[in-house]
N, C-alpha and C. Protein backbone atom coordinates (compact mmCIF):
# COMPACT_ATOMS: atom_id res chain seq x y z
N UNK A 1 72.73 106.37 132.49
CA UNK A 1 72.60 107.09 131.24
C UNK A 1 73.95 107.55 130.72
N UNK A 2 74.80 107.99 131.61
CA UNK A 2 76.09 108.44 131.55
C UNK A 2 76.90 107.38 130.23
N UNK A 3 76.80 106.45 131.20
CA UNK A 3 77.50 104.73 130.28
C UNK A 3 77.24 104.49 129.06
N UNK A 4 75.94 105.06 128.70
CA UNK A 4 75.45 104.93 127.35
C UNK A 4 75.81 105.71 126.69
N UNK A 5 76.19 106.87 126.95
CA UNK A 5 76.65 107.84 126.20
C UNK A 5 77.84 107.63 126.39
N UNK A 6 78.71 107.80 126.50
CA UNK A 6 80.05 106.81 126.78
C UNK A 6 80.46 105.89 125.61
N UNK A 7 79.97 105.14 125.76
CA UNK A 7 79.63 103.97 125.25
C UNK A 7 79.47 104.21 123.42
N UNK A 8 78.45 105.33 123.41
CA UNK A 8 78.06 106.02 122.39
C UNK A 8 79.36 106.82 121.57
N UNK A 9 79.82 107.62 122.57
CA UNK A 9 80.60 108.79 122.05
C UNK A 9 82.13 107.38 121.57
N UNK A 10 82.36 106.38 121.94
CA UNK A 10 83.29 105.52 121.72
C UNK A 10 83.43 104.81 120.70
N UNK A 11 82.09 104.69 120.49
CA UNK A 11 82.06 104.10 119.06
C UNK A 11 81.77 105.02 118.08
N UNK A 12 81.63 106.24 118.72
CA UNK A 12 81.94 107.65 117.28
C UNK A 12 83.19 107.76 117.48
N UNK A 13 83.97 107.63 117.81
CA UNK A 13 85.39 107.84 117.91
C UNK A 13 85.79 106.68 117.14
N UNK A 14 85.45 105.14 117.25
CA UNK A 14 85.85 104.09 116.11
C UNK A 14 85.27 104.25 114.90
N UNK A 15 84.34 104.97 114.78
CA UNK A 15 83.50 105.01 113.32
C UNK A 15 84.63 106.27 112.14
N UNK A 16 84.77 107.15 113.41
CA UNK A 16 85.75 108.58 112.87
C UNK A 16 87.22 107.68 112.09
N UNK A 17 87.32 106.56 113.28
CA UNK A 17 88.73 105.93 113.00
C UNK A 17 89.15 104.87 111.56
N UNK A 18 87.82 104.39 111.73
CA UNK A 18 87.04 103.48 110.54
C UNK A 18 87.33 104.51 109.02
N UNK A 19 86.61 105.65 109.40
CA UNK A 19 86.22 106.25 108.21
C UNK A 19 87.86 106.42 107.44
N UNK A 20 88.79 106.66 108.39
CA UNK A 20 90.19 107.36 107.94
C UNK A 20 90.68 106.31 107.38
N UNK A 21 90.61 105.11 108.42
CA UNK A 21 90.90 103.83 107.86
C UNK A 21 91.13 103.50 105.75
N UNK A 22 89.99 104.04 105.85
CA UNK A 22 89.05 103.59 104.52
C UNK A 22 89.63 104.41 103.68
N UNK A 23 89.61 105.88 103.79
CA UNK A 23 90.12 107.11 102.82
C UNK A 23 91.69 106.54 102.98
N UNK A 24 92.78 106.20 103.98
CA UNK A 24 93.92 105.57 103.56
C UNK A 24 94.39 104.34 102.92
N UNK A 25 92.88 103.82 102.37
CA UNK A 25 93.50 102.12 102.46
C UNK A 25 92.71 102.89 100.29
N UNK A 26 92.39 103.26 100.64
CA UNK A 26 91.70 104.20 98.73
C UNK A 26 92.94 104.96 98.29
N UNK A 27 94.03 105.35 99.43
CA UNK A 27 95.07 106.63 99.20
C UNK A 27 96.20 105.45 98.74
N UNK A 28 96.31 104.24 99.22
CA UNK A 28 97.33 103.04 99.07
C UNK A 28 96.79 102.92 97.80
N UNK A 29 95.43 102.09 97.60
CA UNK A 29 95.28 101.63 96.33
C UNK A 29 95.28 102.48 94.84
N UNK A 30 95.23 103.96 95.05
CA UNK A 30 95.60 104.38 94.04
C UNK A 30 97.07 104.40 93.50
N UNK A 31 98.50 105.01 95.17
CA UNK A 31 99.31 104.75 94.81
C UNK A 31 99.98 102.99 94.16
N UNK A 32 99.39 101.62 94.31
CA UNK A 32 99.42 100.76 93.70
C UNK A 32 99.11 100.32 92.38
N UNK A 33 97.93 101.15 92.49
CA UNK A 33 97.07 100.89 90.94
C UNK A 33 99.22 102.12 89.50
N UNK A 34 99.35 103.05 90.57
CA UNK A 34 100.42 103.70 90.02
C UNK A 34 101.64 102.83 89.86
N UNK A 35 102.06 101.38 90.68
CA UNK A 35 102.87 100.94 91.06
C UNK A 35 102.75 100.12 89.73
N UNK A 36 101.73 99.43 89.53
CA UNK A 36 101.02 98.81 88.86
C UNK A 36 101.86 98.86 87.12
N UNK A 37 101.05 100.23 86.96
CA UNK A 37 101.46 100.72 85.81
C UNK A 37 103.50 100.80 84.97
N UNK A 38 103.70 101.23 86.49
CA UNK A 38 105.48 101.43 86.57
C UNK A 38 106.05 99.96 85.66
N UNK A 39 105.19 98.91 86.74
CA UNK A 39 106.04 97.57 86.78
C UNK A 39 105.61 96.92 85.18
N UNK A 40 104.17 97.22 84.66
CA UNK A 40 103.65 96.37 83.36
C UNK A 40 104.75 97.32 82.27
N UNK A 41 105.13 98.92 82.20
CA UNK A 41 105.56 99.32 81.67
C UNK A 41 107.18 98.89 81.54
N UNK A 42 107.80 98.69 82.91
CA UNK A 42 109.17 97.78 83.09
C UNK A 42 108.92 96.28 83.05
N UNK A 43 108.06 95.85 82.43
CA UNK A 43 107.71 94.19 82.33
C UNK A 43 108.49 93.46 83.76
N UNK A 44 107.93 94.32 84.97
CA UNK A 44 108.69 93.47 86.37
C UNK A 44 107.39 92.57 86.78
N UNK A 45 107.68 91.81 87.63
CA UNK A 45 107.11 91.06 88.11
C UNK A 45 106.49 91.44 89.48
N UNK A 46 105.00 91.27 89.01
CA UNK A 46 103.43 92.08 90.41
C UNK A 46 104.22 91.41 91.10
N UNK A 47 104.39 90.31 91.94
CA UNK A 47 104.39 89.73 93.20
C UNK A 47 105.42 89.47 93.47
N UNK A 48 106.36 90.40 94.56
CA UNK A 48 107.99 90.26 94.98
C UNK A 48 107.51 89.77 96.63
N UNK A 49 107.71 88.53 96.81
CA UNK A 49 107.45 88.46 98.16
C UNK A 49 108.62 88.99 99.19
N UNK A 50 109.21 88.97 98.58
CA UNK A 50 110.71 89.87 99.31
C UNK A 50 110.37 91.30 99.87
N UNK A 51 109.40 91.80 99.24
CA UNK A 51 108.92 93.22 99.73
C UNK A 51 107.83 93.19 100.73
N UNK A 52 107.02 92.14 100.47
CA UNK A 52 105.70 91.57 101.34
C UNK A 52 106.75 90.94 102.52
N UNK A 53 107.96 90.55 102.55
CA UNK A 53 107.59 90.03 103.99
C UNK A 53 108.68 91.01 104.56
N UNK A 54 109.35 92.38 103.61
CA UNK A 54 109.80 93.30 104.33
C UNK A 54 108.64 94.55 105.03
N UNK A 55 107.50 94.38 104.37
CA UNK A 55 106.14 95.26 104.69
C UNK A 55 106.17 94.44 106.24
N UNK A 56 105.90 93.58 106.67
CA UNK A 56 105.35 92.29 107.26
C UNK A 56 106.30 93.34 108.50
N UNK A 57 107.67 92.91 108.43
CA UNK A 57 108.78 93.27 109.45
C UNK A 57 108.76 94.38 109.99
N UNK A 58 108.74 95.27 108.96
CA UNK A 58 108.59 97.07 109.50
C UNK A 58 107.55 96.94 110.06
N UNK A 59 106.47 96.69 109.86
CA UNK A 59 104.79 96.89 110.49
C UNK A 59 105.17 96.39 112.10
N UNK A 60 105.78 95.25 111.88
CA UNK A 60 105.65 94.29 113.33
C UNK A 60 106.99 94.98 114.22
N UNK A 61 107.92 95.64 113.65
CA UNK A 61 108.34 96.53 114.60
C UNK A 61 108.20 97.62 115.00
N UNK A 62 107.16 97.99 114.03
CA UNK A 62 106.84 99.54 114.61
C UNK A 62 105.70 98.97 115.82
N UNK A 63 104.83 98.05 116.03
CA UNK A 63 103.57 98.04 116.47
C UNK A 63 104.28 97.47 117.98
N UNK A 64 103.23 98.89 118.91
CA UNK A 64 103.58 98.55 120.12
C UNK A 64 102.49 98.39 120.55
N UNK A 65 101.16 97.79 120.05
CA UNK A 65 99.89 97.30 120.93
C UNK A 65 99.35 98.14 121.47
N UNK A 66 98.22 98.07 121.86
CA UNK A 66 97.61 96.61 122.01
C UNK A 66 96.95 95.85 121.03
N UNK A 67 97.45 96.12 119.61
CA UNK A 67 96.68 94.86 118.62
C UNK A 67 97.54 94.23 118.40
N UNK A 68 97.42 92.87 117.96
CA UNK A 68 98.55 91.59 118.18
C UNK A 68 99.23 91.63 116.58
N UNK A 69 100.77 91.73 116.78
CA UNK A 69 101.24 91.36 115.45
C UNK A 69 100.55 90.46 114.55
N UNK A 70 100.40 89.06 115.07
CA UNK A 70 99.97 88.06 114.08
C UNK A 70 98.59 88.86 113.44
N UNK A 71 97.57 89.19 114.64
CA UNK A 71 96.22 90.00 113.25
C UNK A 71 96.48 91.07 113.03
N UNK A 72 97.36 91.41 112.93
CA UNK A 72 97.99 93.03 112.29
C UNK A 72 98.62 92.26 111.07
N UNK A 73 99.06 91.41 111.02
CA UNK A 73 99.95 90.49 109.26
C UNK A 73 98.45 90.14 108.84
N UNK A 74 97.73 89.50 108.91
CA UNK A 74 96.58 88.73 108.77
C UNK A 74 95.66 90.44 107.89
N UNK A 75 95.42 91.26 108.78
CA UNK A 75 94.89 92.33 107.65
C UNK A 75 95.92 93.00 106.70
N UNK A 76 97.54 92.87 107.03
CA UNK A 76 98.10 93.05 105.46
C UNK A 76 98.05 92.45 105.11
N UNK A 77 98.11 91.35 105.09
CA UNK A 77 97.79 90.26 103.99
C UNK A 77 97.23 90.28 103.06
N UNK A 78 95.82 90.39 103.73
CA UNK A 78 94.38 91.05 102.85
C UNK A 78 94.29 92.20 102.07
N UNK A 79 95.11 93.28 102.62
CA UNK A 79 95.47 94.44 102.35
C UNK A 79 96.65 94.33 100.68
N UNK A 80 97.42 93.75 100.80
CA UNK A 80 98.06 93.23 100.00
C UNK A 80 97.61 92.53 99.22
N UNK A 81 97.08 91.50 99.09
CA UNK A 81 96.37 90.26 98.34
C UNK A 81 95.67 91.33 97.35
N UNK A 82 94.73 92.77 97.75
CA UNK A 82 94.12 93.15 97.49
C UNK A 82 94.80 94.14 96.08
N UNK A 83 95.56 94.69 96.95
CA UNK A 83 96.84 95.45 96.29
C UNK A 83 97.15 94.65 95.36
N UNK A 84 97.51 93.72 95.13
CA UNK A 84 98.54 92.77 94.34
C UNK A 84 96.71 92.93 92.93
N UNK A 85 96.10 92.06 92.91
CA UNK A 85 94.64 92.01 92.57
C UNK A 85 94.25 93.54 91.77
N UNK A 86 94.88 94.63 92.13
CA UNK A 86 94.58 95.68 91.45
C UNK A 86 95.73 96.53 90.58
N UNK A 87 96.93 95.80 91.20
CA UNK A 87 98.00 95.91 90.05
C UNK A 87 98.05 94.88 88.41
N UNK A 88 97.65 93.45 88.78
CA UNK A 88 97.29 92.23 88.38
C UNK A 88 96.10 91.43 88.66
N UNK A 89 95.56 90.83 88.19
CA UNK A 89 94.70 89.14 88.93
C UNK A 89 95.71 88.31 88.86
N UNK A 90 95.69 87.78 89.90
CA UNK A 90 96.63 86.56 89.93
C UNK A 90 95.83 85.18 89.94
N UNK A 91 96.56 84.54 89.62
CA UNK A 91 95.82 83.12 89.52
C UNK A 91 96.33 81.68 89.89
N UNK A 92 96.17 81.44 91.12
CA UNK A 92 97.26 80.61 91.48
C UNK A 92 96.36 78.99 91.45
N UNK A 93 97.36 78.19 91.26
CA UNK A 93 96.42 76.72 90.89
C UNK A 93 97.01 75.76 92.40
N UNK A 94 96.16 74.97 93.06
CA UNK A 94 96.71 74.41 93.90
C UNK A 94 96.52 73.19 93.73
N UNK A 95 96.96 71.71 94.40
CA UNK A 95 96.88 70.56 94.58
C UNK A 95 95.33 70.27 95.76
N UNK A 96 94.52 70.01 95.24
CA UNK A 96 93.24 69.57 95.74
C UNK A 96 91.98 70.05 95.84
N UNK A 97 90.47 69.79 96.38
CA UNK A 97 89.66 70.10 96.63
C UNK A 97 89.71 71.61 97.50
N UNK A 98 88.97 72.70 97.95
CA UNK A 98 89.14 73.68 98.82
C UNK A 98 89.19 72.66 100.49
N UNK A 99 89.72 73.47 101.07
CA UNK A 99 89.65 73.18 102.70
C UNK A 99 90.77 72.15 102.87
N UNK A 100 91.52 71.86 101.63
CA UNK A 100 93.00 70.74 101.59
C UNK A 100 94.22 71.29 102.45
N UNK A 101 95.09 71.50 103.39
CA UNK A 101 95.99 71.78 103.36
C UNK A 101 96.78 72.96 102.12
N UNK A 102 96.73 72.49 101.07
CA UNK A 102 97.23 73.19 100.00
C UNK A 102 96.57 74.71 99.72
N UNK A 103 95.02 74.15 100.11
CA UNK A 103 94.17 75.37 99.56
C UNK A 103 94.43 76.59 100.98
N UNK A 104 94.63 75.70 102.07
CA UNK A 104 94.83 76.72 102.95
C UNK A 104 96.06 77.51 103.42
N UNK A 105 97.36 76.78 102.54
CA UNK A 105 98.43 77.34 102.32
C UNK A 105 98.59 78.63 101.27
N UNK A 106 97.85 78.12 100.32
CA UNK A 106 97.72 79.26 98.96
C UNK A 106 96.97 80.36 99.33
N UNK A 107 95.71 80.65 100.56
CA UNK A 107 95.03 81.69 100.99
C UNK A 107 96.56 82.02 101.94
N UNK A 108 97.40 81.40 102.92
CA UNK A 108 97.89 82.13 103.80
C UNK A 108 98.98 82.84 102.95
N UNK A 109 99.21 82.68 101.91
CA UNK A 109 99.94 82.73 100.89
C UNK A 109 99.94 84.11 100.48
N UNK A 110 98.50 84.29 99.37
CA UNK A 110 98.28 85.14 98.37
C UNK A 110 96.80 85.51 98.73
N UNK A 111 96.58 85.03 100.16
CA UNK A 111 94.87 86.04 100.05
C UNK A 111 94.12 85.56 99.67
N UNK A 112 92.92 86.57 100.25
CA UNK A 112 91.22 85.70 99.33
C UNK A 112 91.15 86.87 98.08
N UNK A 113 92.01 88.19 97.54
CA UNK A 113 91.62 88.00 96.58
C UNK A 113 92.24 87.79 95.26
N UNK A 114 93.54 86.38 95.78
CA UNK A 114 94.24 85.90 94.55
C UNK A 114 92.89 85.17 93.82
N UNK A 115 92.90 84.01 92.69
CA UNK A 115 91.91 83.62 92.27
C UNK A 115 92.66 82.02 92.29
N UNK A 116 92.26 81.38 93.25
CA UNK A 116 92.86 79.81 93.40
C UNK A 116 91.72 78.82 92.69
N UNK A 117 92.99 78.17 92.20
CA UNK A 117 92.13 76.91 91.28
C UNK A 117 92.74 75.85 91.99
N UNK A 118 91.48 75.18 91.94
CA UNK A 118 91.91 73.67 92.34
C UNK A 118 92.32 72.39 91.28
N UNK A 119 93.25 72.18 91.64
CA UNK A 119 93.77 71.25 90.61
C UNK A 119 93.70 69.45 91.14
N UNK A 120 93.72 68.47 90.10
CA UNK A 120 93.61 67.00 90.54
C UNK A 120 94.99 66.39 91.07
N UNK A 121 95.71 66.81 91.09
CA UNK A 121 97.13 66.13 91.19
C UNK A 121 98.20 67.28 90.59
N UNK A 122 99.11 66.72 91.25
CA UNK A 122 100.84 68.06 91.25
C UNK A 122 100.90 67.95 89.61
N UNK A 123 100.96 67.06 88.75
CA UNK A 123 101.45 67.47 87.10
C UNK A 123 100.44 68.51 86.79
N UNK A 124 99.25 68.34 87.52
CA UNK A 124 97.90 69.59 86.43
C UNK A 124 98.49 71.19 87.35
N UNK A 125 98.84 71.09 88.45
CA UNK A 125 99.05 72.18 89.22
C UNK A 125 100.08 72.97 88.32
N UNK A 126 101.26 71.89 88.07
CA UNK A 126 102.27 72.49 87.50
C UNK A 126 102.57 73.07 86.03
N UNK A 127 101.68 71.77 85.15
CA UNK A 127 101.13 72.23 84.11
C UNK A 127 100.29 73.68 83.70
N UNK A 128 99.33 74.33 84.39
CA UNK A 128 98.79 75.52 84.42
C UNK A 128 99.80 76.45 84.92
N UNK A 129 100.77 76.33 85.41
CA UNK A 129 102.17 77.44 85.55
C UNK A 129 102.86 77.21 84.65
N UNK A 130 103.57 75.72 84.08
CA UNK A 130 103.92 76.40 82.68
C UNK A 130 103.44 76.55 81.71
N UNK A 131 102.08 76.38 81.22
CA UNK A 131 101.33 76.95 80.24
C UNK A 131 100.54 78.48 80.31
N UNK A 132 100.63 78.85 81.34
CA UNK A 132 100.24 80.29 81.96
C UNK A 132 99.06 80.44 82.48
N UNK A 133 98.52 79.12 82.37
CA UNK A 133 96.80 79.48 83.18
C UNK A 133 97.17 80.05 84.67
N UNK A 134 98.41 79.83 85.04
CA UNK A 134 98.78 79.89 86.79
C UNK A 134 99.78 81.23 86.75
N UNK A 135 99.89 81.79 87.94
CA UNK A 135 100.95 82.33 87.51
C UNK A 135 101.97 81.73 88.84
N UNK A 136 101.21 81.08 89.81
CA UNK A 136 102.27 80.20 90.76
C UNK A 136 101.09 79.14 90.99
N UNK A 137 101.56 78.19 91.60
CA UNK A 137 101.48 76.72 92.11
C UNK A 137 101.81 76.25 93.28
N UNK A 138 100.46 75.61 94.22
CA UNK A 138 101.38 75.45 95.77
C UNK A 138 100.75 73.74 95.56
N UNK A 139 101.83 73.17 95.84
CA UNK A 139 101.57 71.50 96.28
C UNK A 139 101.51 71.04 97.48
């Protein structure tokens, strides 16, 4: 009986952890949705990957485990993708059908919630970036 309660009281302790989780990841997206505003008002550009893969570095040196760097990048990612998505929609066009190489470069890329289009060939990919349907292109 002991074990169960145990067991019990452990996963109130992940649910407590969950919950904070959630109220900080609402405390990010407001300061973004603010970031947001800064950058449309300075006409800068939503997506500096220069900052995403300095987020990436600090995270992976602060983290001393036991959760593994690589799925610690893998939920900023998401975390980001998400971020990026509520500053902007992004819309990125790729070279092929989903499940292509390309398509699975553009998720490791920009996330599930950039908005990827599939394109027939590299001129249509590239074409929708310089006509603006895209705002990047992976071949």
């Amino acid at each position: 009986m002991s074990e169960k309660k145990t067991l019990e009281e452990i996963r109130n302790s992940i649910d407590g952890i969950d919950d904070q989780i959630l109220d900080l990841l609402n405390q990010r997206a407001a300061l973004v949705i603010a970031i947001g505003k800064l950058k449309r008002g300075e006409k800068r550009d939503f997506y500096v990957p220069s900052r995403e893969r300095e987020i990436y570095e600090r995270l992976a040196s602060k983290n001393r485990g036991p959760f593994p760097s690589e799925a610690l990048k893998s939920v900023f990612r998401e975390i980001i993708s998400a971020s990026l998505a509520l500053e902007a929609p992004m819309k990125v066009a790729f070279l092929g059908p989903k499940a292509t190489f390309t398509h699975m470069a553009a998720l490791q890329q920009f996330g599930l919630s950039a908005e990827l289009v599939p394109q027939k060939s590299i001129p249509a990919v590239f074409e929708d970036v310089e006509k603006g349907r895209a705002q990047y292109g992976v071949v």
